[in-house]
Structure formats: structure tokens, C-alpha cells
C-alpha atoms as a PDB file:
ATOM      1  CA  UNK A   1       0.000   0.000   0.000  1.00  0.00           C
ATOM      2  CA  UNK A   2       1.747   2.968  -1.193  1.00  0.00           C
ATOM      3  CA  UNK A   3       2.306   5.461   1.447  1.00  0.00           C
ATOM      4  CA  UNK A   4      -0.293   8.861   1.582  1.00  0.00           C
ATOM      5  CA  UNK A   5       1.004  12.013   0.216  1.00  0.00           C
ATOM      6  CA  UNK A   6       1.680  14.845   2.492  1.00  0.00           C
ATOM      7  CA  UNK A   7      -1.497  16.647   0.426  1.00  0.00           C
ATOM      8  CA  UNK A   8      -3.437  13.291   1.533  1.00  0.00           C
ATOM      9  CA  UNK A   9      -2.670  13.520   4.854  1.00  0.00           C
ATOM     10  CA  UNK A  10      -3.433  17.002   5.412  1.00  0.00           C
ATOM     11  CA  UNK A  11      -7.078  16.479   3.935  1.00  0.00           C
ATOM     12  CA  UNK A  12      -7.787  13.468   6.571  1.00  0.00           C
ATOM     13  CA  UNK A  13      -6.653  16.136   9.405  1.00  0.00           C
ATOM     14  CA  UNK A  14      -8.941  18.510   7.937  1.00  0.00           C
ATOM     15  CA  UNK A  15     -11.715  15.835   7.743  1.00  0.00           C
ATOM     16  CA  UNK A  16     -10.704  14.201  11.412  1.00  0.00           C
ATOM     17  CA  UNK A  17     -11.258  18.202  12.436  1.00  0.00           C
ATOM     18  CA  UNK A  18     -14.473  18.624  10.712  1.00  0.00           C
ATOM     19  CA  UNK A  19     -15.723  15.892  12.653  1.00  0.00           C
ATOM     20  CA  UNK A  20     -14.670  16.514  16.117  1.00  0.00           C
ATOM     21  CA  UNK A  21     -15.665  20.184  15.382  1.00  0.00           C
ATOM     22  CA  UNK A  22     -19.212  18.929  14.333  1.00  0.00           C
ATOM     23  CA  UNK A  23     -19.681  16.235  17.173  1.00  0.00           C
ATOM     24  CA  UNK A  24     -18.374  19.037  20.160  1.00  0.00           C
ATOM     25  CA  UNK A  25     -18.617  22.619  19.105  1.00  0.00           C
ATOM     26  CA  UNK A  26     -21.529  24.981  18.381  1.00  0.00           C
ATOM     27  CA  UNK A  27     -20.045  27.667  16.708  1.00  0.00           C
ATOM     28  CA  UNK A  28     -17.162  29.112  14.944  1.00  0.00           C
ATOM     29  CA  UNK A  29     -16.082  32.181  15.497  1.00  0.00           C
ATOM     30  CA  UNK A  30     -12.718  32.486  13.176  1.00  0.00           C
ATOM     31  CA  UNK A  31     -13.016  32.269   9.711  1.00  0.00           C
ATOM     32  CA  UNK A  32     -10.265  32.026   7.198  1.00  0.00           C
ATOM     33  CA  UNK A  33     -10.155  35.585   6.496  1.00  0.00           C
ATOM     34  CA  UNK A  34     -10.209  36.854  10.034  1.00  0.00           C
ATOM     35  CA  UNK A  35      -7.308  34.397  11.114  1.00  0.00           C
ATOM     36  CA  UNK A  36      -4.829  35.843   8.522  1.00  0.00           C
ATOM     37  CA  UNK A  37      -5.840  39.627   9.248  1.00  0.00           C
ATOM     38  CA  UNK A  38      -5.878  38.619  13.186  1.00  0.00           C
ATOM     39  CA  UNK A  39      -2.751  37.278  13.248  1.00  0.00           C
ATOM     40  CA  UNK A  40      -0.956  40.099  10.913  1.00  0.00           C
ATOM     41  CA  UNK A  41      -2.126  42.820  13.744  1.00  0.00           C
ATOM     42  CA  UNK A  42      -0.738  40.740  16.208  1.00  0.00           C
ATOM     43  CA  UNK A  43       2.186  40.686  14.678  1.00  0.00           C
ATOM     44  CA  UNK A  44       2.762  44.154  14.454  1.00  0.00           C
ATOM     45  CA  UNK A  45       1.721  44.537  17.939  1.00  0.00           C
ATOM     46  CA  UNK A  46       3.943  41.792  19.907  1.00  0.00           C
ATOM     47  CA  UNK A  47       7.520  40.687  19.998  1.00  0.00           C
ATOM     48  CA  UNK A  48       7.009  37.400  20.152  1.00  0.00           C
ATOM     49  CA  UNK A  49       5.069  35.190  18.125  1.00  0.00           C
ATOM     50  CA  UNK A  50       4.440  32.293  20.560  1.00  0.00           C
ATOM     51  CA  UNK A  51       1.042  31.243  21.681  1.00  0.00           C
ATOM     52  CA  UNK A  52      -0.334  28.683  23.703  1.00  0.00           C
ATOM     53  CA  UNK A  53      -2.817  26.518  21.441  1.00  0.00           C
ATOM     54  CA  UNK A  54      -5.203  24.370  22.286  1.00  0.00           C
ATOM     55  CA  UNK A  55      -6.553  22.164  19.168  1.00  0.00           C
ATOM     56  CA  UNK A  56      -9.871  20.320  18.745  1.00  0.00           C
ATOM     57  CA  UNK A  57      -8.012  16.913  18.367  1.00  0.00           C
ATOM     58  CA  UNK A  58      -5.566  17.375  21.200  1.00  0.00           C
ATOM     59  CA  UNK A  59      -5.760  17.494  24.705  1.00  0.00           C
ATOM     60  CA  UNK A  60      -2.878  19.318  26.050  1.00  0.00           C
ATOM     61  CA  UNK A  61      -2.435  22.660  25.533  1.00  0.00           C
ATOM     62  CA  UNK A  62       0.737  23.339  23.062  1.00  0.00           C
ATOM     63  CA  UNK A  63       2.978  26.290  22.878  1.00  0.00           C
ATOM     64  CA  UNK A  64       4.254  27.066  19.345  1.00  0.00           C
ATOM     65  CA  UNK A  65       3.222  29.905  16.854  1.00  0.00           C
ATOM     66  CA  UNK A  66       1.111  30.421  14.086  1.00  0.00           C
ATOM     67  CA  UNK A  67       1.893  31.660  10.100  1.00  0.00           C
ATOM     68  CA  UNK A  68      -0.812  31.752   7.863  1.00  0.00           C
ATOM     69  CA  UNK A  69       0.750  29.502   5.162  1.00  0.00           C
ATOM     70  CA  UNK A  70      -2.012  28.911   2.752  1.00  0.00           C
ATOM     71  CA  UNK A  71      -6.078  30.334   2.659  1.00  0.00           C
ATOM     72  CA  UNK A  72      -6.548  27.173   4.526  1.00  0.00           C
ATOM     73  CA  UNK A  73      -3.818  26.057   6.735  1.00  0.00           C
ATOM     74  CA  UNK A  74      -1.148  27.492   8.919  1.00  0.00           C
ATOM     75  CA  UNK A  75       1.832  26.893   8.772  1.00  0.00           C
ATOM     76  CA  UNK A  76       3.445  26.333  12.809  1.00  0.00           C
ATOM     77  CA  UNK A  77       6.045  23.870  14.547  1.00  0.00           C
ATOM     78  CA  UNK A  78       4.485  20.833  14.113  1.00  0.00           C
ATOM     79  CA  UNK A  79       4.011  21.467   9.833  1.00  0.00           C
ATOM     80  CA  UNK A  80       0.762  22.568   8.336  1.00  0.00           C
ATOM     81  CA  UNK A  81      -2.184  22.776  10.093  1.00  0.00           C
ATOM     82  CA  UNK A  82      -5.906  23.102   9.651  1.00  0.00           C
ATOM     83  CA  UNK A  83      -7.269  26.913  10.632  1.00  0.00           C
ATOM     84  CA  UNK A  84     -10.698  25.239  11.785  1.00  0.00           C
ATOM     85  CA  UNK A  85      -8.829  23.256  14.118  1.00  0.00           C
ATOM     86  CA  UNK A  86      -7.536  25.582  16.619  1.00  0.00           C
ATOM     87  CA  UNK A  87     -10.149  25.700  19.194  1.00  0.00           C
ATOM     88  CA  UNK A  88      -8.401  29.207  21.238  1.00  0.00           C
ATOM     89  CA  UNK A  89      -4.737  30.439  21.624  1.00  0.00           C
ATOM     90  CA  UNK A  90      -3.550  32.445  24.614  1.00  0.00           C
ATOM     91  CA  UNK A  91      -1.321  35.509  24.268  1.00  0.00           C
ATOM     92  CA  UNK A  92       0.795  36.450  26.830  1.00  0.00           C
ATOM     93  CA  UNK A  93       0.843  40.511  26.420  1.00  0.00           C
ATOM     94  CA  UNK A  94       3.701  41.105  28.793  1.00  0.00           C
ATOM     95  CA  UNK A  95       6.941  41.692  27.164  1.00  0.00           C
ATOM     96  CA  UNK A  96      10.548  41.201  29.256  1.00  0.00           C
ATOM     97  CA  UNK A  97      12.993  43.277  27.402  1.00  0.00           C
ATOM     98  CA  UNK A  98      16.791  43.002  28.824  1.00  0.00           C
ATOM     99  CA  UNK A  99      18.585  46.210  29.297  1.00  0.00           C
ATOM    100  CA  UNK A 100      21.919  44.411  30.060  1.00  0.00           C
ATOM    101  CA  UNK A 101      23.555  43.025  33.186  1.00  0.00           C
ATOM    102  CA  UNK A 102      23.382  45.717  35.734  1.00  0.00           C
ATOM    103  CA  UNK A 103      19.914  46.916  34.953  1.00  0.00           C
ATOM    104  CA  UNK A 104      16.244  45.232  35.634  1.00  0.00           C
ATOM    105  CA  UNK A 105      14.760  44.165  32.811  1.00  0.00           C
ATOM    106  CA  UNK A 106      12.165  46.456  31.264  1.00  0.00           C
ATOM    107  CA  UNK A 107       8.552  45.298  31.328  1.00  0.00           C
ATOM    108  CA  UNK A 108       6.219  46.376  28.610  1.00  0.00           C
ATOM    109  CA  UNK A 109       2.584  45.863  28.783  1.00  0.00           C
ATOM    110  CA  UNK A 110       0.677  45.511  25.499  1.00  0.00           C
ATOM    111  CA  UNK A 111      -2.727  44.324  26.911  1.00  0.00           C
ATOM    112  CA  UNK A 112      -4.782  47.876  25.621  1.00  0.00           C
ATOM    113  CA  UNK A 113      -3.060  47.667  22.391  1.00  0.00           C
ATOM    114  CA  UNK A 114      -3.803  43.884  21.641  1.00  0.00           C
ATOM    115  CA  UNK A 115      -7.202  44.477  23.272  1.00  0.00           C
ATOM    116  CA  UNK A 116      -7.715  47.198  20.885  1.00  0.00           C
ATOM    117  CA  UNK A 117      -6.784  45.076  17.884  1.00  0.00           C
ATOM    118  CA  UNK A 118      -9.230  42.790  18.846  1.00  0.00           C
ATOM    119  CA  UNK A 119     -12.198  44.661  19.424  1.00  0.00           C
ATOM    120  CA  UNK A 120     -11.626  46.304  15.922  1.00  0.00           C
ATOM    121  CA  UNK A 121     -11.366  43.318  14.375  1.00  0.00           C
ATOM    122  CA  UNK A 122     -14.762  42.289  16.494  1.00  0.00           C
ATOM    123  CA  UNK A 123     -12.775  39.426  17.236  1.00  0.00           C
ATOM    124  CA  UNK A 124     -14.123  37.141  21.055  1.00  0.00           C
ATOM    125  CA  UNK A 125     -11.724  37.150  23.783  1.00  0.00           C
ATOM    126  CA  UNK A 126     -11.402  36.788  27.225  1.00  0.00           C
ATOM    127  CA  UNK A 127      -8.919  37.553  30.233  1.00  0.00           C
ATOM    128  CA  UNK A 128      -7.153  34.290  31.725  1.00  0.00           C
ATOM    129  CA  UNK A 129      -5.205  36.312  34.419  1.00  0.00           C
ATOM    130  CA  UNK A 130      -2.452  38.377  32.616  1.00  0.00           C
ATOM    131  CA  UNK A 131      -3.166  36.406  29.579  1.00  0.00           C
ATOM    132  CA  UNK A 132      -5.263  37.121  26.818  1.00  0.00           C
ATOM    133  CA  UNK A 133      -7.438  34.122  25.371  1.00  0.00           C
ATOM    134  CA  UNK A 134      -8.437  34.489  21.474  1.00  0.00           C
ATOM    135  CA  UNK A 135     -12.037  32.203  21.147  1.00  0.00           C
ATOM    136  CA  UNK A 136     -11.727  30.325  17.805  1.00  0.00           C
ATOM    137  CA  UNK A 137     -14.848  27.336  18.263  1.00  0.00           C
ATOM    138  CA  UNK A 138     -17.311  27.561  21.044  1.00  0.00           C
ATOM    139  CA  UNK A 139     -17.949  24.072  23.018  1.00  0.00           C
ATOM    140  CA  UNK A 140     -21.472  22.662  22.750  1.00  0.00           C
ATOM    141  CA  UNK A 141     -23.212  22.806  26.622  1.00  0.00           C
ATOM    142  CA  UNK A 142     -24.028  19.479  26.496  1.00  0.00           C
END
């Protein structure tokens, strides 16, 4: 049995996704186009690019970062990706810059920026502690 291609592979991901999403989720809140133009403000917004994901088909909570890659996939640190299936990522909106040996480091708080980029983007959101949690799919109450 020849082996899938990575093309083939990406398209059962998508499909596992679709399913999960269908069978435990009520609503999506993240299309396609408001990933990429989410992600691009962020971008101009924070230092560092590293979120902490939580998937439909996983249980633990990854950290890693997001690039849109394609209209439908990102592209992150474990390859390509389905957009549906990120379920929320977490940005932590506290920067720690160094100012060299003898000094504290500075601490820079972005939370009203990133909050702003959100709310003009009429993107959902919530505050867990310091961190700020982006809603992608909403759970079913079952």
C-alpha cells in the first residue's frame, strides 16, 4: 500500500477536524479571512510570536506559533495545520525586554493595544489572568 502524500494527509486532518468540530462545538467564530488579518495585527503589535494553542483533536495545551501559510492552513512547529482546528490560543501581552547586566529588565505591557486590535477586528476574547485568550470554536453545553 503505497504510502499517503503529504497533500493526503493534510485532507484526513482537515476531515478528522471537521468531525470533532461537528460532534463538540456549536459555533465558529474564526473564519479564514479573520485568522490571517488577526494574526498580521498581532504581529505588528507583539515581539514574540508564541502562543499557547489548544486544538480540537488534542488534549494538552501546546505552545508554538502560528503563520498563515495557505487560505486554509497554517503553517506552525508541528508542519501545516488546519485553521478550523484551533479551538483558542492564549497571548501572553507582557513583554521582558533586557537592558543588560546591571539593569532590571524592562517590562512592557501591550494588553490595551492587543485588546484594541481585537475589538476592531470584532474578534471574542477573554482575560485568563495576565493572559489574553483568542475564542476560535465555542464548546457545545451538552
Amino acid at each position: 500500500m503505497p504510502k499517503p502524500t503529504a497533500y493526503e494527509a493534510l485532507m484526513k486532518d482537515e476531515e478528522r477536524a471537521r468531525r470533532i468540530i461537528a460532534r463538540d462545538f456549536s459555533a465558529r467564530l474564526l473564519n479564514n479571512t479573520k485568522w490571517d488579518r488577526l494574526l498580521d495585527s498581532l504581529r505588528e503589535v507583539t515581539i514574540s510570536h508564541s502562543y499557547r494553542i489548544k486544538f480540537v483533536d488534542v488534549t494538552e495545551v501546546l505552545e508554538g506559533s502560528l503563520r498563515p501559510a495557505t487560505e486554509k492552513y497554517f503553517d506552525s512547529l508541528w508542519g501545516p495545520v488546519p485553521k478550523l482546528a484551533v479551538e483558542w490560543f492564549e497571548i501572553d501581552p507582557v513583554q521582558i525586554k533586557p537592558r543588560g547586566a546591571l539593569l532590571k529588565p524592562e517590562t512592557i505591557d501591550h494588553s490595551v493595544e492587543i485588546e484594541g486590535r481585537l475589538k476592531e477586528l470584532n474578534v471574542e476574547y477573554q482575560r485568563q489572568g495576565a493572559a489574553i485568550r483568542v475564542v476560535a470554536l465555542v464548546r457545545s453545553s451538552r
